[in-house]
PDB file of N, CA and C in Angstrom:
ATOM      1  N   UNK A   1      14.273 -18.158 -20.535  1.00  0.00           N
ATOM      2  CA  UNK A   1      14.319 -17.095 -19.560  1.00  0.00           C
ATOM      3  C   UNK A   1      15.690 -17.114 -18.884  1.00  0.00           C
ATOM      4  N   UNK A   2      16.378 -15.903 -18.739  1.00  0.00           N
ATOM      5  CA  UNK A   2      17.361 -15.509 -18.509  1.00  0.00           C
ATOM      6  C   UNK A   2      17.407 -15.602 -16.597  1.00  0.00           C
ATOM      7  N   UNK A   3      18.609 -16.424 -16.269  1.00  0.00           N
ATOM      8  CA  UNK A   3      18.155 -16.271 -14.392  1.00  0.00           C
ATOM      9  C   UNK A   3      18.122 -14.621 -13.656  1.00  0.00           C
ATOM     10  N   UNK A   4      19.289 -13.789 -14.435  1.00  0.00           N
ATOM     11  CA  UNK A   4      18.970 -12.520 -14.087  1.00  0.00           C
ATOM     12  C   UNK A   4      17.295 -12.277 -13.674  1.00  0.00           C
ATOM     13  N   UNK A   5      16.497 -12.635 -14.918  1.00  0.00           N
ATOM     14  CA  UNK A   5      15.274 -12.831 -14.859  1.00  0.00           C
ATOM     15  C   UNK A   5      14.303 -13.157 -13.450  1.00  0.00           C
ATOM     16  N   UNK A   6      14.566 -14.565 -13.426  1.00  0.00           N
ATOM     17  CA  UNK A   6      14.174 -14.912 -12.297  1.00  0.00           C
ATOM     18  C   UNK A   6      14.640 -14.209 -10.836  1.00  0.00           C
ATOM     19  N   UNK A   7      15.700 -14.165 -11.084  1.00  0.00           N
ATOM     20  CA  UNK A   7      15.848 -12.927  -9.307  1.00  0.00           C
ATOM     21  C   UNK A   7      14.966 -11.842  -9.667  1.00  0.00           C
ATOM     22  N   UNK A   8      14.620 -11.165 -10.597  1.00  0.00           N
ATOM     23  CA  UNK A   8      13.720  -9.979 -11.355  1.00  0.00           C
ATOM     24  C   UNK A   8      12.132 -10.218 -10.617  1.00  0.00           C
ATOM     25  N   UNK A   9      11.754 -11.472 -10.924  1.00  0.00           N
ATOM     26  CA  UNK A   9      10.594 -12.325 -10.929  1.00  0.00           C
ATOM     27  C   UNK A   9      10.339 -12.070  -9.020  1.00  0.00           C
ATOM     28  N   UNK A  10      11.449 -13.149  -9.051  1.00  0.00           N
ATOM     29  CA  UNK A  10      10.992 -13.483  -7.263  1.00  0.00           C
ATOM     30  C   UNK A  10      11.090 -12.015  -6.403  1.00  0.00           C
ATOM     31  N   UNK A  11      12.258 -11.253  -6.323  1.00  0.00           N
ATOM     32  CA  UNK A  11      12.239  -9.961  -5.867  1.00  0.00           C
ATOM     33  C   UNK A  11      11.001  -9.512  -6.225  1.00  0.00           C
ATOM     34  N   UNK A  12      10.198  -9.223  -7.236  1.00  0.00           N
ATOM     35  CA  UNK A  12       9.098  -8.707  -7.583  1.00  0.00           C
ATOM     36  C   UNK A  12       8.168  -9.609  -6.650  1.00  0.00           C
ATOM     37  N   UNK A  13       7.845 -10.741  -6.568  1.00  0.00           N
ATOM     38  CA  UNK A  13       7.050 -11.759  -5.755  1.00  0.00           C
ATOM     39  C   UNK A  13       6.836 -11.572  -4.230  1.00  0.00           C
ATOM     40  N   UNK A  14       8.650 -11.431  -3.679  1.00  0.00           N
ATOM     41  CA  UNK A  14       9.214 -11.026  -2.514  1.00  0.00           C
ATOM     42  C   UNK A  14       8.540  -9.640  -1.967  1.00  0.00           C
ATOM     43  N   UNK A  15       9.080  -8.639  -2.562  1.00  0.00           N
ATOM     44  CA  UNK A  15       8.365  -7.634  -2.344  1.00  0.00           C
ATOM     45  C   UNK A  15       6.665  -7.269  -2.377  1.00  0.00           C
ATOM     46  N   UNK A  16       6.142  -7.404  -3.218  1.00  0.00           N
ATOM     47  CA  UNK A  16       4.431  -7.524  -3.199  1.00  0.00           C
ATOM     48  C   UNK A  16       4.182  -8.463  -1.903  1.00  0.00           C
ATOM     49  N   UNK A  17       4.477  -9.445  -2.139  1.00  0.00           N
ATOM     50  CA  UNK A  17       3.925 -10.563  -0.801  1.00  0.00           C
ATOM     51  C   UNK A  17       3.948  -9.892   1.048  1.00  0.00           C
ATOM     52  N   UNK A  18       5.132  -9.157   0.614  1.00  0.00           N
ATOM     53  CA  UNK A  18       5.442  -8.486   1.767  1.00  0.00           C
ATOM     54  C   UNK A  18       4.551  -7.502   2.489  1.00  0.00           C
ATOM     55  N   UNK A  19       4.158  -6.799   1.728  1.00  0.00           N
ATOM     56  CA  UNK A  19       2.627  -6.048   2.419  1.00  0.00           C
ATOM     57  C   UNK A  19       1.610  -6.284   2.376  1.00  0.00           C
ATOM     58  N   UNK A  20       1.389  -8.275   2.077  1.00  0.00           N
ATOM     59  CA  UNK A  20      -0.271  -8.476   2.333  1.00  0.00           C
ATOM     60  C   UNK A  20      -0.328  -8.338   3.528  1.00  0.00           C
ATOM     61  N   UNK A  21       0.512  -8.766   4.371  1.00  0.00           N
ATOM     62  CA  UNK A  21       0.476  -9.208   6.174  1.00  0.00           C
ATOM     63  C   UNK A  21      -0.035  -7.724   6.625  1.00  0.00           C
ATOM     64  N   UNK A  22       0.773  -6.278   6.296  1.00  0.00           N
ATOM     65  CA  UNK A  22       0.395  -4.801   6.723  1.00  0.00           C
ATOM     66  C   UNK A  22      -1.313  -4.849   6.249  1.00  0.00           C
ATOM     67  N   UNK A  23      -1.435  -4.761   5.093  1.00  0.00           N
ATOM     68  CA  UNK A  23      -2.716  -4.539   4.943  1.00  0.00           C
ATOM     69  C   UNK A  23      -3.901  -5.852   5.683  1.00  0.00           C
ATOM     70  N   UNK A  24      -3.514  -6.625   5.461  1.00  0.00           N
ATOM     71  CA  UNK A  24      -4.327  -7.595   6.347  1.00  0.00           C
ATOM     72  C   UNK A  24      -4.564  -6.895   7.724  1.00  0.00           C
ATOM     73  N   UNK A  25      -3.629  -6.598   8.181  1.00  0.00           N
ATOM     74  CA  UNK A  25      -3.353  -6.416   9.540  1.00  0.00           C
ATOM     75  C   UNK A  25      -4.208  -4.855   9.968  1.00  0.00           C
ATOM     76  N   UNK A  26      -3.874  -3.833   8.688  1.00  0.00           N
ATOM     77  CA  UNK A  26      -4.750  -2.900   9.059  1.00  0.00           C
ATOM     78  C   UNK A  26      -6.140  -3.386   9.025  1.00  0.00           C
ATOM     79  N   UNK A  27      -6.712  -3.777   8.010  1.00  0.00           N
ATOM     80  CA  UNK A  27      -7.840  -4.027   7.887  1.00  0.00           C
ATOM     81  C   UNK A  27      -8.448  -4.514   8.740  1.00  0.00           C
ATOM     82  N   UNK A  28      -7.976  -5.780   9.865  1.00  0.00           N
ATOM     83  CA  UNK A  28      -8.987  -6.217  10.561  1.00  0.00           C
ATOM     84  C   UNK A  28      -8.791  -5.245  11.921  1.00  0.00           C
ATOM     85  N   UNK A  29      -7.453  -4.489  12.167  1.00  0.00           N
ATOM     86  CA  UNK A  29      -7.754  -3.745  13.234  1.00  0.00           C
ATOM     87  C   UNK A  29      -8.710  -2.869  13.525  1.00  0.00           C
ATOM     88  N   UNK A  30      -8.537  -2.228  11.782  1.00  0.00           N
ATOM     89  CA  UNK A  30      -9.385  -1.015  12.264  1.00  0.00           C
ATOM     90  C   UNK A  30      -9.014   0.170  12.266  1.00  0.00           C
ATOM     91  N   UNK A  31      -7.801  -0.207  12.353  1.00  0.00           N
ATOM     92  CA  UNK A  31      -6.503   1.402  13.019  1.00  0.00           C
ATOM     93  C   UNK A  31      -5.252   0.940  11.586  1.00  0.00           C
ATOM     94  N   UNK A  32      -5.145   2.649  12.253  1.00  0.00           N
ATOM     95  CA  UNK A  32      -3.725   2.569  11.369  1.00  0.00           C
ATOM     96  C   UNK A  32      -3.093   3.927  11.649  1.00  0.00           C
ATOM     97  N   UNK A  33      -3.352   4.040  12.673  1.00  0.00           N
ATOM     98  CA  UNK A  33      -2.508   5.346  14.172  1.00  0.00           C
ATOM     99  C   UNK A  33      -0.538   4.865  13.237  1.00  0.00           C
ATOM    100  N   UNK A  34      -0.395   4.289  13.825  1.00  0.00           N
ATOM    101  CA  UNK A  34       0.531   4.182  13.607  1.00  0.00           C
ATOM    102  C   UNK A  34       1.686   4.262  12.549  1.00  0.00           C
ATOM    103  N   UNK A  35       0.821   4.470  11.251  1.00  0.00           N
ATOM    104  CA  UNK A  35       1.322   3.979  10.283  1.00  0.00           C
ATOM    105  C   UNK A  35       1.616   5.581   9.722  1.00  0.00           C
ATOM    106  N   UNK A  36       2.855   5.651   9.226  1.00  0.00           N
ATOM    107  CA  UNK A  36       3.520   6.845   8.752  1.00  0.00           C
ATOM    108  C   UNK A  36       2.996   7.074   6.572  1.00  0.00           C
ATOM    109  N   UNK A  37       1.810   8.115   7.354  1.00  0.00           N
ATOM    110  CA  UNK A  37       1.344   8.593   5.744  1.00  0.00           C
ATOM    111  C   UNK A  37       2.389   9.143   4.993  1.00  0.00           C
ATOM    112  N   UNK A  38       3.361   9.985   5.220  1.00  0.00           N
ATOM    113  CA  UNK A  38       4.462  10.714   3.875  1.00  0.00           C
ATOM    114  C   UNK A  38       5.710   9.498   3.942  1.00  0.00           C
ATOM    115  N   UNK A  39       5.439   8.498   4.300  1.00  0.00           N
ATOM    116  CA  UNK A  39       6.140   7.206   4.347  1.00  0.00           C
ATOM    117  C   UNK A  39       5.649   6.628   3.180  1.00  0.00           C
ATOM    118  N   UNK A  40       4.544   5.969   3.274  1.00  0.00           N
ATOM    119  CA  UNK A  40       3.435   5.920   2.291  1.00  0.00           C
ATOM    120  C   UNK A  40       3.424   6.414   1.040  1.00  0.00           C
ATOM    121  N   UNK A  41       2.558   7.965   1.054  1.00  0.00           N
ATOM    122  CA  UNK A  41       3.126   8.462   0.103  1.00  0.00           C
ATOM    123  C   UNK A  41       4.460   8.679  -0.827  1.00  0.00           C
ATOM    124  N   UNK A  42       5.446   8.737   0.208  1.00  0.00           N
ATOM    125  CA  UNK A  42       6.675   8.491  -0.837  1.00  0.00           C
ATOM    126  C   UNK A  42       6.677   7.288  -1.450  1.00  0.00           C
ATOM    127  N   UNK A  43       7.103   6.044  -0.665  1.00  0.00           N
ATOM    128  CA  UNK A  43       6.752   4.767  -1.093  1.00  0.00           C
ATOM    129  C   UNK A  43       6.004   4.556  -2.531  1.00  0.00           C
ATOM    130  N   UNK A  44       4.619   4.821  -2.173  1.00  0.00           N
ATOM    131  CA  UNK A  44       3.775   5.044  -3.388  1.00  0.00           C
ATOM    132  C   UNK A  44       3.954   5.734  -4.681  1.00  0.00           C
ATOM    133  N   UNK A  45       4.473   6.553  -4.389  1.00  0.00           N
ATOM    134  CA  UNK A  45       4.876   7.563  -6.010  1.00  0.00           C
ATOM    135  C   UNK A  45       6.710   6.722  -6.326  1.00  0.00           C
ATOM    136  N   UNK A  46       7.242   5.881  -5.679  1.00  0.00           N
ATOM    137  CA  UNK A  46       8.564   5.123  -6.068  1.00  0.00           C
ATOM    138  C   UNK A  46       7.861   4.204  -7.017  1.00  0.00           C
ATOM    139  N   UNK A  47       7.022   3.400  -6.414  1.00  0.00           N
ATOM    140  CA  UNK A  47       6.403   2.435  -7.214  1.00  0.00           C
ATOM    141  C   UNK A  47       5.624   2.552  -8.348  1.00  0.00           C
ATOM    142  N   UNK A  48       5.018   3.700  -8.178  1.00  0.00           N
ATOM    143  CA  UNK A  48       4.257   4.019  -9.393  1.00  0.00           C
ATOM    144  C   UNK A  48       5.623   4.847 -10.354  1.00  0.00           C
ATOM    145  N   UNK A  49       6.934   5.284 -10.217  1.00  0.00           N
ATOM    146  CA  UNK A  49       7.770   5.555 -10.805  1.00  0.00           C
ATOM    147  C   UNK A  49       8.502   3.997 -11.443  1.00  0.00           C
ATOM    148  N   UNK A  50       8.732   3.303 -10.301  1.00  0.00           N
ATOM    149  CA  UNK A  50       8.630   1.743 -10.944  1.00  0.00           C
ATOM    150  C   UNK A  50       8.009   0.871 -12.343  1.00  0.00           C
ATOM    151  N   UNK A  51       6.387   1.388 -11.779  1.00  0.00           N
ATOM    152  CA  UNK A  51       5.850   0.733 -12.500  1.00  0.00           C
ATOM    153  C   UNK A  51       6.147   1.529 -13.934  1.00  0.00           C
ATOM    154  N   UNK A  52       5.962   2.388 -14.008  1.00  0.00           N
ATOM    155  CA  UNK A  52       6.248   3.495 -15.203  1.00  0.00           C
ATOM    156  C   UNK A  52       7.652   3.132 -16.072  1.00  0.00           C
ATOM    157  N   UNK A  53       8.626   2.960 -14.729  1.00  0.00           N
ATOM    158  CA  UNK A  53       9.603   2.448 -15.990  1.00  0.00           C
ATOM    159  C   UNK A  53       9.210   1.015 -16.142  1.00  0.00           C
ATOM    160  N   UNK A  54       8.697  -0.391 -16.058  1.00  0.00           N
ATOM    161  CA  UNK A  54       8.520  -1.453 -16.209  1.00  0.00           C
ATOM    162  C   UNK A  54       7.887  -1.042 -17.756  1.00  0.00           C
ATOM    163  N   UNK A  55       7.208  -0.132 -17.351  1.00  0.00           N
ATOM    164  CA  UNK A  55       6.148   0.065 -18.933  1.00  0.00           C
ATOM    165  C   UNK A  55       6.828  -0.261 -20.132  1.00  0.00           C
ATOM    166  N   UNK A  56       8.136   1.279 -19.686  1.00  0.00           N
ATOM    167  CA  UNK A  56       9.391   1.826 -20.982  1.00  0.00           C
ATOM    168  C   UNK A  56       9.797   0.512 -21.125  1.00  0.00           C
ATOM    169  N   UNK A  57       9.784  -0.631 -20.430  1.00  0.00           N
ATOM    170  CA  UNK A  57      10.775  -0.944 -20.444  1.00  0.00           C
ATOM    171  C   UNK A  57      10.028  -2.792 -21.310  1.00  0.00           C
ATOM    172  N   UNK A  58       8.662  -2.701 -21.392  1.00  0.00           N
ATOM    173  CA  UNK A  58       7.855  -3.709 -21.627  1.00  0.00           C
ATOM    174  C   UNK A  58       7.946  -4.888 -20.665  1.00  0.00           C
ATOM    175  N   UNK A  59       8.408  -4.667 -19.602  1.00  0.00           N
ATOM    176  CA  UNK A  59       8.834  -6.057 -18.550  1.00  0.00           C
ATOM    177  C   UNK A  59       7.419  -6.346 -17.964  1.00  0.00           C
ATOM    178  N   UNK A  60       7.104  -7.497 -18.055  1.00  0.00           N
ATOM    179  CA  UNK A  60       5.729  -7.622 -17.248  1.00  0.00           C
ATOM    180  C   UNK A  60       5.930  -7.998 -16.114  1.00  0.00           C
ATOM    181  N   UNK A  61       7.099  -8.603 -15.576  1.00  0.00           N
ATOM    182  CA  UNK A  61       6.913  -9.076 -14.169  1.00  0.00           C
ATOM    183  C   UNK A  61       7.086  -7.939 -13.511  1.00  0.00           C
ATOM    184  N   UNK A  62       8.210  -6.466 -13.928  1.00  0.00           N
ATOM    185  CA  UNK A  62       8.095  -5.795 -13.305  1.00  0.00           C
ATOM    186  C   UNK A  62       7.190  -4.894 -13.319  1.00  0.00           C
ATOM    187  N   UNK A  63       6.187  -4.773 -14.119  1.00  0.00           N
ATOM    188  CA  UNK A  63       4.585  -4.473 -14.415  1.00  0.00           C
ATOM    189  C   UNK A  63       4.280  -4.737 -13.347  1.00  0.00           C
ATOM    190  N   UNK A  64       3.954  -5.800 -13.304  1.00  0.00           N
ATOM    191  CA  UNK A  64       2.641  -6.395 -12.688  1.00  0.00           C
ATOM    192  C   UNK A  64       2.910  -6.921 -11.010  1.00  0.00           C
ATOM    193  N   UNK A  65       4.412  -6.721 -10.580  1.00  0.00           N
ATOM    194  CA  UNK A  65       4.495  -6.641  -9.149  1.00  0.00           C
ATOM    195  C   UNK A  65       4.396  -4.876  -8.633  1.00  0.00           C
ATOM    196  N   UNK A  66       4.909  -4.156 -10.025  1.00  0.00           N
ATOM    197  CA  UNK A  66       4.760  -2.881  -9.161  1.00  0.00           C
ATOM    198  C   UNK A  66       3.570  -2.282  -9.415  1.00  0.00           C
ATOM    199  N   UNK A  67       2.601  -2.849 -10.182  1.00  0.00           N
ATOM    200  CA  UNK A  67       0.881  -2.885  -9.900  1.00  0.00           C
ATOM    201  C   UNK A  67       0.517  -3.234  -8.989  1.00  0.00           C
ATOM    202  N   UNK A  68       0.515  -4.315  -8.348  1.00  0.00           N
ATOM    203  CA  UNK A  68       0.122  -4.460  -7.215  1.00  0.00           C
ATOM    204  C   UNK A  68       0.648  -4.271  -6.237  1.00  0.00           C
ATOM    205  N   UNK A  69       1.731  -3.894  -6.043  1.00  0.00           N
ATOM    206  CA  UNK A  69       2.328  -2.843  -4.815  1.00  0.00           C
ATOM    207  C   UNK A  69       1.764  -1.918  -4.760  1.00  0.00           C
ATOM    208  N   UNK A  70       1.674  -1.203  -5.838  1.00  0.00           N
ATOM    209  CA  UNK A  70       1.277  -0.178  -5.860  1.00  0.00           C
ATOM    210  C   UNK A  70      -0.182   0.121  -5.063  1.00  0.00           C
ATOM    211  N   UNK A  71      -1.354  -0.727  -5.980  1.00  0.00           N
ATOM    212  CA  UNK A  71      -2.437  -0.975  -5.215  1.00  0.00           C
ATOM    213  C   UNK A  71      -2.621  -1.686  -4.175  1.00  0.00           C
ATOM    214  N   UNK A  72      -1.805  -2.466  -2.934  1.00  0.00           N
ATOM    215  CA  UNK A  72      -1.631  -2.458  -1.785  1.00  0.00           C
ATOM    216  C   UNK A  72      -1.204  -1.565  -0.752  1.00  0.00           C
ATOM    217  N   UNK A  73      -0.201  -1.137  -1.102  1.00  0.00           N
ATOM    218  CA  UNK A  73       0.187   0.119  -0.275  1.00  0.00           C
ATOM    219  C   UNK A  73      -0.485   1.335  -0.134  1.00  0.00           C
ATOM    220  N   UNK A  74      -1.505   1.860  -1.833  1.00  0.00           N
ATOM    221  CA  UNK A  74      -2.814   2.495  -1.914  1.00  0.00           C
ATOM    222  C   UNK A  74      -3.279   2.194  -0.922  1.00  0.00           C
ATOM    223  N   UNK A  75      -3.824   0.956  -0.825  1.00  0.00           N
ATOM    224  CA  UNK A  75      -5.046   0.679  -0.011  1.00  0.00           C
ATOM    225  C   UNK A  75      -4.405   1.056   1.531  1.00  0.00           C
ATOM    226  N   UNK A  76      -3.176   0.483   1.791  1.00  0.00           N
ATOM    227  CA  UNK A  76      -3.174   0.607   3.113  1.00  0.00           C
ATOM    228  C   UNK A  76      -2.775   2.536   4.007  1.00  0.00           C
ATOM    229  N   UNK A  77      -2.619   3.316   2.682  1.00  0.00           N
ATOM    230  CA  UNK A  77      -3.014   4.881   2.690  1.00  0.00           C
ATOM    231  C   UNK A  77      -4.449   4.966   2.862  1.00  0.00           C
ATOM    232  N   UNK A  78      -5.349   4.490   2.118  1.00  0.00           N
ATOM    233  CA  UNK A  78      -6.718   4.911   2.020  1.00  0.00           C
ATOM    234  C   UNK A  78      -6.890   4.308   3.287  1.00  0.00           C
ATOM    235  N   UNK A  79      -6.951   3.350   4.154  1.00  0.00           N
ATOM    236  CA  UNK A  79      -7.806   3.261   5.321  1.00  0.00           C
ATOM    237  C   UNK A  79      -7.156   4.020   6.611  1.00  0.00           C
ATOM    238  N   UNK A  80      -5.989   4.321   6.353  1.00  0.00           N
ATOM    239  CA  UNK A  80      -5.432   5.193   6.863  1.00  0.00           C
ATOM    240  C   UNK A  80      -6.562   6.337   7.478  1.00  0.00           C
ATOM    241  N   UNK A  81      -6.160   7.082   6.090  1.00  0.00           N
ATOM    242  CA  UNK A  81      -7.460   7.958   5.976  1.00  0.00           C
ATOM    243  C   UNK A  81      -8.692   7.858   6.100  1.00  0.00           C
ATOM    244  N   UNK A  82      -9.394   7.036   6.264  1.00  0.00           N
ATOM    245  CA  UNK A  82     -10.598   6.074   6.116  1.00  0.00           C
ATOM    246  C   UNK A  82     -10.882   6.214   7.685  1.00  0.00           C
ATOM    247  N   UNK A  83     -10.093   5.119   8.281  1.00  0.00           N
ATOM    248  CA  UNK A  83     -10.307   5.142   9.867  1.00  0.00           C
ATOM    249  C   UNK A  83     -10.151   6.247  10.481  1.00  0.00           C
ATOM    250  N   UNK A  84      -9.276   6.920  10.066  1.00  0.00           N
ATOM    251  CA  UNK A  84      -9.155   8.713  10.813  1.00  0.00           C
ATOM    252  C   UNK A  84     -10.528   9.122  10.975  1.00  0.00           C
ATOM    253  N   UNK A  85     -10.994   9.199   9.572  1.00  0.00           N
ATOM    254  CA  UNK A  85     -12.163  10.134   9.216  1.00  0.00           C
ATOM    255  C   UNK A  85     -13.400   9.700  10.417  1.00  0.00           C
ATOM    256  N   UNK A  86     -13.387   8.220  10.233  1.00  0.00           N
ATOM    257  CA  UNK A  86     -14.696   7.332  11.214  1.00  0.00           C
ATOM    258  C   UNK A  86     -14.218   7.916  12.512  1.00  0.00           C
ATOM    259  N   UNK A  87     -13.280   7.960  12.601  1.00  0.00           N
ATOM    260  CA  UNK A  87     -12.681   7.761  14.509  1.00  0.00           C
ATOM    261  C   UNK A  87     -13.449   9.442  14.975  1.00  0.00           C
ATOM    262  N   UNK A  88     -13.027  10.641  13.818  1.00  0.00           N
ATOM    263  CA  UNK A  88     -13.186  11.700  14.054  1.00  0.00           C
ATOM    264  C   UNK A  88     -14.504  11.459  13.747  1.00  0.00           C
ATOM    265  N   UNK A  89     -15.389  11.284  13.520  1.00  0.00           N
ATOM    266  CA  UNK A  89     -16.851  11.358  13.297  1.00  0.00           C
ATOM    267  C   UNK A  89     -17.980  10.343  14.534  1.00  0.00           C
ATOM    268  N   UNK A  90     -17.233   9.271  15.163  1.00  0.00           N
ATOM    269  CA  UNK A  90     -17.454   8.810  16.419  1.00  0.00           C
ATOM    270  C   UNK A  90     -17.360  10.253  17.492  1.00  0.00           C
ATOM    271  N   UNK A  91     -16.343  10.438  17.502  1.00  0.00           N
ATOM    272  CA  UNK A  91     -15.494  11.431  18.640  1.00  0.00           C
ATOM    273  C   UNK A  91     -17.219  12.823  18.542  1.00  0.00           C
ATOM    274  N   UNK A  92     -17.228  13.272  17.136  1.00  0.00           N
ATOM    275  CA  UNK A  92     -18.034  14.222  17.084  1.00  0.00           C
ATOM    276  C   UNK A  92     -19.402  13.956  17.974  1.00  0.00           C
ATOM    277  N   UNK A  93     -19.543  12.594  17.205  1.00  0.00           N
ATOM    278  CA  UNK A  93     -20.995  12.628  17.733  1.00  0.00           C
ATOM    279  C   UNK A  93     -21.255  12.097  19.234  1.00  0.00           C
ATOM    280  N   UNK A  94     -20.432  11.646  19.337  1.00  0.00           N
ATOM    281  CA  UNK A  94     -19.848  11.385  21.234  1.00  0.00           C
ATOM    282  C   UNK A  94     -20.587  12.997  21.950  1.00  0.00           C
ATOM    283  N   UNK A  95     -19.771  14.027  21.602  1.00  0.00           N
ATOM    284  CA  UNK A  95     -19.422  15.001  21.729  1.00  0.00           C
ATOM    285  C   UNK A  95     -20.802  15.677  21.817  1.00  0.00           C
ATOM    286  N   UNK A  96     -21.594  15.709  20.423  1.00  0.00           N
ATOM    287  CA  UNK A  96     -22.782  16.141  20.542  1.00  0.00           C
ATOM    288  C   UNK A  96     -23.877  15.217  21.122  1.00  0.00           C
ATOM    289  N   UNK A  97     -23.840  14.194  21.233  1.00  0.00           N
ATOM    290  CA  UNK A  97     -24.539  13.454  22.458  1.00  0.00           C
ATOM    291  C   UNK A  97     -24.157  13.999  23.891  1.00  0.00           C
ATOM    292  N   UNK A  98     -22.936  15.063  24.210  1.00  0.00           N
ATOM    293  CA  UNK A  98     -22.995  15.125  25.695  1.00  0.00           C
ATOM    294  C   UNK A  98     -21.861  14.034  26.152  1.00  0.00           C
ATOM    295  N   UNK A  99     -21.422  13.325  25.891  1.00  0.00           N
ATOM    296  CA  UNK A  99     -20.639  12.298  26.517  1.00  0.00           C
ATOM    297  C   UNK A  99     -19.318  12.372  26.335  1.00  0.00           C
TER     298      UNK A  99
END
């Protein structure tokens, strides 16, 4: 293995590792007010452009870190959306209870 390689490797490592802490962090809050969706979304379609060339390109490390970027940063869109939806469906029924 070529060291080019290995910076390939760890950058790939580096990066994925980097948004367990976000998604952890959404998840047990609850919230994710804060978090910029067309941020996200762009983000998300880079990586899945990533992963796409890793394909062309047969590289598995860069496969398989921009797989799971990919499906981390997913996830931390979906609860995004997720908690919105609950928060607005609390609020409703608040609402139709009178309170």
């Amino acid at each position: 293995m070529e060291s080019g390689e290995w910076v390939g490797i760890l950058a790939g490592v580096l990066t994925t590792v980097a948004f367990i802490p976000q998604v952890w962090k959404t998840w047990r809050s609850g919230a994710a007010d804060d978090i910029s969706s067309l941020m996200f979304i762009i983000f998300s379609s880079g990586v899945l452009c990533w992963l796409l060339y890793g394909i062309t390109l047969n590289s598995r490390p860069m496969m398989i870190a921009n797989a799971i970027t990919l499906v981390l940063s997913l996830s931390v869109l979906f609860m995004k959306y997720r908690f919105a939806w609950k928060k607005k469906q609390r609020l409703l029924a608040a609402e139709q209870r009178g309170l």
